[in-house]
N, C-alpha and C. Protein backbone atom coordinates (compact mmCIF):
# COMPACT_ATOMS: atom_id res chain seq x y z
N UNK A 1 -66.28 19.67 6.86
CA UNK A 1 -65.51 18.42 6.93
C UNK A 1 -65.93 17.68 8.20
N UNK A 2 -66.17 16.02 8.50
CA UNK A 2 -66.63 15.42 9.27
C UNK A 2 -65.51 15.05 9.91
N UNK A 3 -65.72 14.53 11.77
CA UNK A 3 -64.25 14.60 12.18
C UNK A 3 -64.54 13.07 11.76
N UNK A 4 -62.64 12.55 12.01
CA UNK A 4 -62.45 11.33 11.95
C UNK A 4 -62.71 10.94 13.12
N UNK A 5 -62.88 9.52 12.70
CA UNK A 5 -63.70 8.46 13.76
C UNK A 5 -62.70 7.63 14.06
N UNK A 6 -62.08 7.53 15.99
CA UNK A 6 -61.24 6.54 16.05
C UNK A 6 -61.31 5.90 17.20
N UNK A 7 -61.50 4.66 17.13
CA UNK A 7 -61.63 3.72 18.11
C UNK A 7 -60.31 3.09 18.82
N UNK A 8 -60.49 3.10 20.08
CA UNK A 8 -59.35 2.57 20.94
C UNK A 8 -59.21 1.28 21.28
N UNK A 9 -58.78 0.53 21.12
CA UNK A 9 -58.85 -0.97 21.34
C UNK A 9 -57.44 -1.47 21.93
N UNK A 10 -57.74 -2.36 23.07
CA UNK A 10 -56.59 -2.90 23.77
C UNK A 10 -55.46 -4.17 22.96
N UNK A 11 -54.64 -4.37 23.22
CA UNK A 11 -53.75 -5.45 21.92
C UNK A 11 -53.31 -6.07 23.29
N UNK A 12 -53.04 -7.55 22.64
CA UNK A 12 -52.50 -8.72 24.03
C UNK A 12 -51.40 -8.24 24.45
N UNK A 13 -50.54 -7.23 23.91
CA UNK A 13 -49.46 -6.30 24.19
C UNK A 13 -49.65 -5.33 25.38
N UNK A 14 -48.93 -5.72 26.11
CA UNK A 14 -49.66 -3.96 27.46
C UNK A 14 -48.97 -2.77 26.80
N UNK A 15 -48.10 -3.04 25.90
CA UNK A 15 -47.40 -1.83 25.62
C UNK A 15 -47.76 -1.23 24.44
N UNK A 16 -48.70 -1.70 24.10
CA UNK A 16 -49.21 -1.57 22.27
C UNK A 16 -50.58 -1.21 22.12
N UNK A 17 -51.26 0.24 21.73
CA UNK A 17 -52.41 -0.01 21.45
C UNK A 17 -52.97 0.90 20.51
N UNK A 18 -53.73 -0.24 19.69
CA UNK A 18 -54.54 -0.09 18.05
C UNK A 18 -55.27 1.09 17.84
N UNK A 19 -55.41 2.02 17.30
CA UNK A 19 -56.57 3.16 16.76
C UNK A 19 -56.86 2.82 15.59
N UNK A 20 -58.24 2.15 15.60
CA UNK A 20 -58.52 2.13 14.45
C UNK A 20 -59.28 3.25 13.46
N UNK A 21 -59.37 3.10 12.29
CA UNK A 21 -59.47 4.61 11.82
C UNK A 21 -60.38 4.58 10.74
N UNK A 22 -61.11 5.61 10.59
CA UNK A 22 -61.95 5.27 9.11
C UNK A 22 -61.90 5.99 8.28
N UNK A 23 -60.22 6.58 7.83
CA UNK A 23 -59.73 7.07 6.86
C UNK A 23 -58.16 6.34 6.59
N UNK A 24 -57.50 6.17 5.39
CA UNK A 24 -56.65 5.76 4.91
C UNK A 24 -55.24 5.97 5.80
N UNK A 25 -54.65 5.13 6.47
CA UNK A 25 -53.50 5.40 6.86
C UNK A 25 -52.50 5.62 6.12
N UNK A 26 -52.40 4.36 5.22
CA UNK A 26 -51.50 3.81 4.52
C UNK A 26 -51.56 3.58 3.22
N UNK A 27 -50.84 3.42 2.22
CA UNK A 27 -51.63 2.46 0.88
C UNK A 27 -50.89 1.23 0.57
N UNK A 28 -49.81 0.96 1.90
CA UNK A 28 -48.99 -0.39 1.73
C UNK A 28 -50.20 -0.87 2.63
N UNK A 29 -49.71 -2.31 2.68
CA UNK A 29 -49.80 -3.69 3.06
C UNK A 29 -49.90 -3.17 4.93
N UNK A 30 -48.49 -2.50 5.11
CA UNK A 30 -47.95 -1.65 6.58
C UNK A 30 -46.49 -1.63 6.19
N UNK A 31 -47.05 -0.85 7.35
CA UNK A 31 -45.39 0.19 7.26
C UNK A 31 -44.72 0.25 8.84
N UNK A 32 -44.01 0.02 9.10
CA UNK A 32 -43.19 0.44 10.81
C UNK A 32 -42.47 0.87 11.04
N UNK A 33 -42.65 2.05 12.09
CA UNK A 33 -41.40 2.88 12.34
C UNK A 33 -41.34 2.85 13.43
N UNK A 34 -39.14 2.35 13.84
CA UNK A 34 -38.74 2.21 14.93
C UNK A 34 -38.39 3.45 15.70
N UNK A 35 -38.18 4.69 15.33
CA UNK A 35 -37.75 5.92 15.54
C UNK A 35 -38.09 7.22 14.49
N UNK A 36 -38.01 8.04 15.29
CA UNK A 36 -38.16 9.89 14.87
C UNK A 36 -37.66 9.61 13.49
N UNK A 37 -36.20 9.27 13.29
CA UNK A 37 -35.54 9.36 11.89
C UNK A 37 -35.78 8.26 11.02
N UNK A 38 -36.50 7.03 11.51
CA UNK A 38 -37.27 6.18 10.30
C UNK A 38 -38.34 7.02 9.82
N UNK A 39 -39.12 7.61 10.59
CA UNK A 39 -40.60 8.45 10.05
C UNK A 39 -40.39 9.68 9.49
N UNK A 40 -39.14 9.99 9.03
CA UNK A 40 -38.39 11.02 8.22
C UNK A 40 -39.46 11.06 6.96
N UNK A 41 -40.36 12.16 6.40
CA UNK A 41 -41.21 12.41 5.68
C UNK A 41 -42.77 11.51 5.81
N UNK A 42 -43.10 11.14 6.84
CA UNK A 42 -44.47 10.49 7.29
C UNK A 42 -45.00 11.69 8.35
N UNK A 43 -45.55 12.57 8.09
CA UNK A 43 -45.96 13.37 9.40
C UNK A 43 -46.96 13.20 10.21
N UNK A 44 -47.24 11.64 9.92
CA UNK A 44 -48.71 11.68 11.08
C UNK A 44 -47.63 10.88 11.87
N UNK A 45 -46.74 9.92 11.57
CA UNK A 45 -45.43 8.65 12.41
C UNK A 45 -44.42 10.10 13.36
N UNK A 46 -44.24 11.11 12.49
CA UNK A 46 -43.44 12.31 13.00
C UNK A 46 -44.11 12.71 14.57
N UNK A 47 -45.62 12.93 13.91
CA UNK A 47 -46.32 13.85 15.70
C UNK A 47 -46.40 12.61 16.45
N UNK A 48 -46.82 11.00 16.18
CA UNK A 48 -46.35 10.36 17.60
C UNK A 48 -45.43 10.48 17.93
N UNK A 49 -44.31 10.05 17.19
CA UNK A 49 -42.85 10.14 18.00
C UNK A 49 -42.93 11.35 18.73
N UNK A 50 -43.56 12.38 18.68
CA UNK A 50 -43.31 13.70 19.33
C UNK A 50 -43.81 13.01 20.87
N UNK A 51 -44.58 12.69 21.10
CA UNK A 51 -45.39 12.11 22.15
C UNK A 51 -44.26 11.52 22.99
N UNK A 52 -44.32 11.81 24.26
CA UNK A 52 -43.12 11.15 25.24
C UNK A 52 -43.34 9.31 25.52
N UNK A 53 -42.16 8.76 25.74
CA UNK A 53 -42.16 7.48 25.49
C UNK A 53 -42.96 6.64 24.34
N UNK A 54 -42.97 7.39 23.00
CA UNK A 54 -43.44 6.38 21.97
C UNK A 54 -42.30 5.83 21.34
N UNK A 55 -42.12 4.42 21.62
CA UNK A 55 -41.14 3.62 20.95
C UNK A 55 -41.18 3.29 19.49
N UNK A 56 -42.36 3.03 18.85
CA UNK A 56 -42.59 2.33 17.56
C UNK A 56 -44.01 2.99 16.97
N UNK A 57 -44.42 2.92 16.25
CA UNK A 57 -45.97 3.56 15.46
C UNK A 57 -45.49 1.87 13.92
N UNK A 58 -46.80 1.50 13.92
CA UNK A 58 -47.21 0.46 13.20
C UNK A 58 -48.19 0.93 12.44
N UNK A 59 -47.99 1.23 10.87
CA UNK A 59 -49.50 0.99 9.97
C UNK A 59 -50.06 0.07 9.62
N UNK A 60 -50.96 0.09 9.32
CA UNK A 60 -52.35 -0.69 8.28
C UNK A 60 -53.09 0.23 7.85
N UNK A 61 -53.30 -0.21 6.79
CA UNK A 61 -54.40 0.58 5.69
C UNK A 61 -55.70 1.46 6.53
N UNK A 62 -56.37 1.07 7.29
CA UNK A 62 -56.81 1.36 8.46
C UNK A 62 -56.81 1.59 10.42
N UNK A 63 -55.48 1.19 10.51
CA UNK A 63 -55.03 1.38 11.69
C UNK A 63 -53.56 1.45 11.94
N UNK A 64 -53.53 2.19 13.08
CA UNK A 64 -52.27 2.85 13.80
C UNK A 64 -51.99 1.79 15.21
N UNK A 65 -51.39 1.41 15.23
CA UNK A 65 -50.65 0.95 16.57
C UNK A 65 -49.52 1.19 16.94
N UNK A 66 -49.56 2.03 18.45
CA UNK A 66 -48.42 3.02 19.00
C UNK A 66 -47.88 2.38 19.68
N UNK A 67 -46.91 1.67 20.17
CA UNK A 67 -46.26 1.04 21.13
C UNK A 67 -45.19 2.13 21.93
N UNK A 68 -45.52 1.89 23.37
CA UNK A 68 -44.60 2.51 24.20
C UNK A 68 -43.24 1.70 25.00
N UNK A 69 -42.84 2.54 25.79
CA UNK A 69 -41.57 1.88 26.45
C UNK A 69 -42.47 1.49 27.96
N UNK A 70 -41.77 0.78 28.67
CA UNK A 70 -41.95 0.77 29.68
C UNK A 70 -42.13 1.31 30.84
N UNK A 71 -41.97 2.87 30.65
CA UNK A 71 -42.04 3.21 31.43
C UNK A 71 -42.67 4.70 31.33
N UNK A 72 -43.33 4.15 29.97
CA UNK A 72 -44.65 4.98 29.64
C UNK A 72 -46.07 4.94 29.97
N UNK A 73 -46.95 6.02 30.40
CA UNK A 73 -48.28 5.84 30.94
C UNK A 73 -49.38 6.14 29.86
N UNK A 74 -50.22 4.93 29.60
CA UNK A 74 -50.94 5.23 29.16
C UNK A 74 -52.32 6.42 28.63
N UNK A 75 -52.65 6.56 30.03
CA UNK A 75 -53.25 8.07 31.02
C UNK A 75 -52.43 9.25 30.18
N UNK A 76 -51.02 8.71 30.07
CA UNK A 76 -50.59 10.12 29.09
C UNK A 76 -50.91 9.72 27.39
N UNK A 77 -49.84 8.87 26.92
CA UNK A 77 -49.92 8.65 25.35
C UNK A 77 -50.99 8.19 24.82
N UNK A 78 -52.28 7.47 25.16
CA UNK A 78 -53.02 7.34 24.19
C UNK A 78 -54.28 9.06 24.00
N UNK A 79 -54.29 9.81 25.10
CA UNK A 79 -54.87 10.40 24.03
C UNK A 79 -54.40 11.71 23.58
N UNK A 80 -52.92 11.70 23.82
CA UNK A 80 -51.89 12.39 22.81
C UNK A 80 -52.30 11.77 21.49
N UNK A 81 -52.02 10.71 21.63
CA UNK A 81 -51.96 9.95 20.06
C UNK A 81 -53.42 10.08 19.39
N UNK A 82 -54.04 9.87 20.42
CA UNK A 82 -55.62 9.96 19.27
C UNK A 82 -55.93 11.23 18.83
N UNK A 83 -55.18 12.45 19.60
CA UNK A 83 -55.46 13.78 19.35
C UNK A 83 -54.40 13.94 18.14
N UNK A 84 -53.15 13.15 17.77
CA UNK A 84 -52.36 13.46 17.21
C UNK A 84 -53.14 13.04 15.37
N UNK A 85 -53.50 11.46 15.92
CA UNK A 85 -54.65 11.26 14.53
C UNK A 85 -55.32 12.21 14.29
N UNK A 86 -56.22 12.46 15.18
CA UNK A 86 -57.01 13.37 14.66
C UNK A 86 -56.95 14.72 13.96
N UNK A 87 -55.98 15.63 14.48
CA UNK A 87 -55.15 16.56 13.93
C UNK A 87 -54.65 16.27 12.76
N UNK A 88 -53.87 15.20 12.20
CA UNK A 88 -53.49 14.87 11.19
C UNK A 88 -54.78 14.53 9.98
N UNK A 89 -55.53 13.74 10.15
CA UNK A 89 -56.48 13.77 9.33
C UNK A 89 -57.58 14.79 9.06
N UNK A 90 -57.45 15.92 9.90
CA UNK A 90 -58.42 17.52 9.69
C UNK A 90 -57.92 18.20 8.93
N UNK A 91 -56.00 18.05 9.17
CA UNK A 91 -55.66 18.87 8.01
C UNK A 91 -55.49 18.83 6.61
């Protein structure tokens, strides 16, 4: 199995940022989850929220955008989160 491929890209948001992905996130339009208990049966939306200060996780058919709180460090959550994609799409 080939790993997934995911690119990090900055959003005009300081608190928001895109992984784009080159496997299927989604098969809506998008999907958004404000909390742990909106992503109730999504388990790739489940392991960000696991991630400290993730406020929101955003789909697209091809990309994830994680938004944090304020008083979250990047240096920490993005490559929780890209490790969290990635994990999710190996299994």
């Amino acid at each position: 199995m080939s790993d997934v491929m995911v690119r990090v890209q900055q959003t005009p948001n300081p608190n928001s940022i895109l992984f784009q992905v080159d496997q299927t996130v989604t098969e809506e339009r998008m999907r958004q989850y404000n909390s742990r208990e909106e992503a109730e049966g999504a388990p790739l939306a489940q392991a960000l929220f696991g991630i400290a200060n993730v406020e929101s996780v955003f789909f697209m058919p091809n990309s994830v955008t994680v938004s944090k709180s304020n008083d979250g460090d990047w240096d920490a959550i993005a490559p929780a989160a890209e490790a969290a994609i990635r994990s999710h799409f190996a299994a």
